[in-house]
Protein backbone atom coordinates (compact mmCIF):
# COMPACT_ATOMS: atom_id res chain seq x y z
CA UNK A 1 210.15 221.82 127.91
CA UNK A 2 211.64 225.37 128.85
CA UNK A 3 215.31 225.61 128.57
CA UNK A 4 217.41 228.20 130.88
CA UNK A 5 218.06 231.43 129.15
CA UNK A 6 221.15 232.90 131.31
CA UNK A 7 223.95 231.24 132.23
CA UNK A 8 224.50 232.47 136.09
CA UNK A 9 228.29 232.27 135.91
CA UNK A 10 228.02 235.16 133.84
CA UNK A 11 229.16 238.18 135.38
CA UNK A 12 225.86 240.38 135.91
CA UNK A 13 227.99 243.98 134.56
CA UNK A 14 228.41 242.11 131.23
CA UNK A 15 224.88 241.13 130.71
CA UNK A 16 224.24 244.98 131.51
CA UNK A 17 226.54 245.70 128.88
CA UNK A 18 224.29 244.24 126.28
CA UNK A 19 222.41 245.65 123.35
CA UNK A 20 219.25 246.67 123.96
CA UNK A 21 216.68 248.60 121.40
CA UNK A 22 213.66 250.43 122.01
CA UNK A 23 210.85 248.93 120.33
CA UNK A 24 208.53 250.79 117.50
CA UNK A 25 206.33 248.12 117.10
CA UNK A 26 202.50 247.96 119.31
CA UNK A 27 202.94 244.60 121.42
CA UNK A 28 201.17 243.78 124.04
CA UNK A 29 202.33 240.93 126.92
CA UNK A 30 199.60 238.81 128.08
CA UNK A 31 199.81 236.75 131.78
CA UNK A 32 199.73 233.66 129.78
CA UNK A 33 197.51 232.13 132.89
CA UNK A 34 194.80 234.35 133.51
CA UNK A 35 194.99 236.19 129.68
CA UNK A 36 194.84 239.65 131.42
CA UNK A 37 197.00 242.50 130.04
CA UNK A 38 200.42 242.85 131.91
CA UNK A 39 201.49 245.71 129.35
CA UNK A 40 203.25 246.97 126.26
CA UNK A 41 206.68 246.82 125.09
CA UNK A 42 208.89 249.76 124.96
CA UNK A 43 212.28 248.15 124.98
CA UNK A 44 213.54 244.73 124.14
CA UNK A 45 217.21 243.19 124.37
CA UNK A 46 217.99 239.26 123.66
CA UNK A 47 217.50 238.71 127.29
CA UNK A 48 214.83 240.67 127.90
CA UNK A 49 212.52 243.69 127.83
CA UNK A 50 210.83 246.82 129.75
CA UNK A 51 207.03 247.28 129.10
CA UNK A 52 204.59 249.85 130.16
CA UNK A 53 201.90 249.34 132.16
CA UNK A 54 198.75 251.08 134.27
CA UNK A 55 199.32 249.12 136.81
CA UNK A 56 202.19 248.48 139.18
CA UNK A 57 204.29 245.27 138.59
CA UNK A 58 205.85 243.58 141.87
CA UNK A 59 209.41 242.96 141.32
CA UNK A 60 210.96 239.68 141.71
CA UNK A 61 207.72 237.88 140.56
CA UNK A 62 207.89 235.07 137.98
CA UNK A 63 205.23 235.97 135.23
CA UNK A 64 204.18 233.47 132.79
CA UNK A 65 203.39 235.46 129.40
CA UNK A 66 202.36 235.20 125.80
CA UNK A 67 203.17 237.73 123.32
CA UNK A 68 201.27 237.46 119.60
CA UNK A 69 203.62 237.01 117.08
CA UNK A 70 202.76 239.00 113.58
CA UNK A 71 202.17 236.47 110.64
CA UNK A 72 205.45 237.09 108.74
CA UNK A 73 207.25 236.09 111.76
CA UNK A 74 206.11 232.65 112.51
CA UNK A 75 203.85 230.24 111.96
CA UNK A 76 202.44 230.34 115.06
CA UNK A 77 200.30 233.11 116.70
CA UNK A 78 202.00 233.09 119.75
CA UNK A 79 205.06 232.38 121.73
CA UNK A 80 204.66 232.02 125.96
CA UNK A 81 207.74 231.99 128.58
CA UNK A 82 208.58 232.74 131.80
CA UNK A 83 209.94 235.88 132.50
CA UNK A 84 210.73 237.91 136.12
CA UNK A 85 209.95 241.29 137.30
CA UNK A 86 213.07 243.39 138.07
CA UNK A 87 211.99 246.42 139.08
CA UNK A 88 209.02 248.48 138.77
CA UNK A 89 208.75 252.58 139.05
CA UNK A 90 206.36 255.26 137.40
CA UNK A 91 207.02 256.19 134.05
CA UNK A 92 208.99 259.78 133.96
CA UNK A 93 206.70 261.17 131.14
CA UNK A 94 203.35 259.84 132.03
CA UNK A 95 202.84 259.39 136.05
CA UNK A 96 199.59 257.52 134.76
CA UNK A 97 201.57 254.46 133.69
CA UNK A 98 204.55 252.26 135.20
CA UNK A 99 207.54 251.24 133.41
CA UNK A 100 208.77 247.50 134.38
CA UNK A 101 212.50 245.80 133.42
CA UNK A 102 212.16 242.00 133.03
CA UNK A 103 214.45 239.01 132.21
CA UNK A 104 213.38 236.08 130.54
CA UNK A 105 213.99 233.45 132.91
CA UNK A 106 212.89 230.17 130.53
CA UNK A 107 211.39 230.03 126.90
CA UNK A 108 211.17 227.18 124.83
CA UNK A 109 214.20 227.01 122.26
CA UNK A 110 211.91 227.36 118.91
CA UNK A 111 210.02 230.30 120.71
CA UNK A 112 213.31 231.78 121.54
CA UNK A 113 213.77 231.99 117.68
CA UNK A 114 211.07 234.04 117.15
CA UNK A 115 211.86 236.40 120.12
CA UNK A 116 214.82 237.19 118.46
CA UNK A 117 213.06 237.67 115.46
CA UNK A 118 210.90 240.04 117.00
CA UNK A 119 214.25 241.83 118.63
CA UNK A 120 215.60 242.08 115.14
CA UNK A 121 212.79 243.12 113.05
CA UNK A 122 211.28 245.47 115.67
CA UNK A 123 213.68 246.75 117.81
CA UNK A 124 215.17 250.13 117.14
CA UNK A 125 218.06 251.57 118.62
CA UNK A 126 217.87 255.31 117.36
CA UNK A 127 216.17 255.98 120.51
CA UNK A 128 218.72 254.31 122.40
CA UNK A 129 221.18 256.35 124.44
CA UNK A 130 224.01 253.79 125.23
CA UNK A 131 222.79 250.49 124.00
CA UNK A 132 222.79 248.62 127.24
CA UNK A 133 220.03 246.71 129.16
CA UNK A 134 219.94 248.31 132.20
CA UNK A 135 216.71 247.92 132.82
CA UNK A 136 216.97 244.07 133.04
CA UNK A 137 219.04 244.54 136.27
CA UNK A 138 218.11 248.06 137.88
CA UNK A 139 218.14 251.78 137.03
């Protein structure tokens, strides 16, 4: 059903090196399980994403989550994966909230579409200072 995102021969400073954008769209990421609110996303990258939370996340947890996907970007009103906590620490502006890097771990291929749908329409990189996605694998 889910097929593997990353290929782990990969060398882990080249998937750093990839683009990443921060996001100017209002999403929110859903624990696909229990439908409570994980958080919102700030950044996204092909592989992954960072969202913003006000709670703590516990890194190196497998999440199962469901993000709504706007009309003009799919047919359907939702796309679920898997995706693991990297790291978690308090967000420098507001000590209120939590800022959490995660990589998708496994997402169906036609949901994968849309994600990078989402990453295309949505994701910005003016606010980007050097394009990589750090925060899938540490700060």
């Amino acid at each position: 059903m889910f097929k593997k995102k990353n290929d782990p021969r990969e060398n882990p400073r080249e998937r750093r090196k990839r683009e990443r954008r921060s996001f100017s769209h209002y999403m929110r990421l859903m624990n696909e399980n229990t439908g409570e609110l994980i958080g919102h996303l700030v950044n996204i990258s092909p592989e992954g994403f960072q969202l913003e939370s006000l709670k703590p996340v516990p890194p190196n947890t497998d999440y199962p989550m469901r993000i709504e996907v706007p009309e003009e970007l799919g047919s359907k009103p939702f796309i679920v994966f898997i995706a693991r906590s990297k790291w978690c620490q308090r967000d420098r502006i507001d000590p209120g909230l939590y800022d959490t890097g995660f990589q998708i771990v496994d997402m169906n291929p036609n949901d994968l579409e849309v994600f990078q749908l989402i990453f295309e329409k949505y994701g910005s990189s003016s606010d980007n200072r050097d394009g990589t996605a750090d925060y899938l694998w540490g700060r």
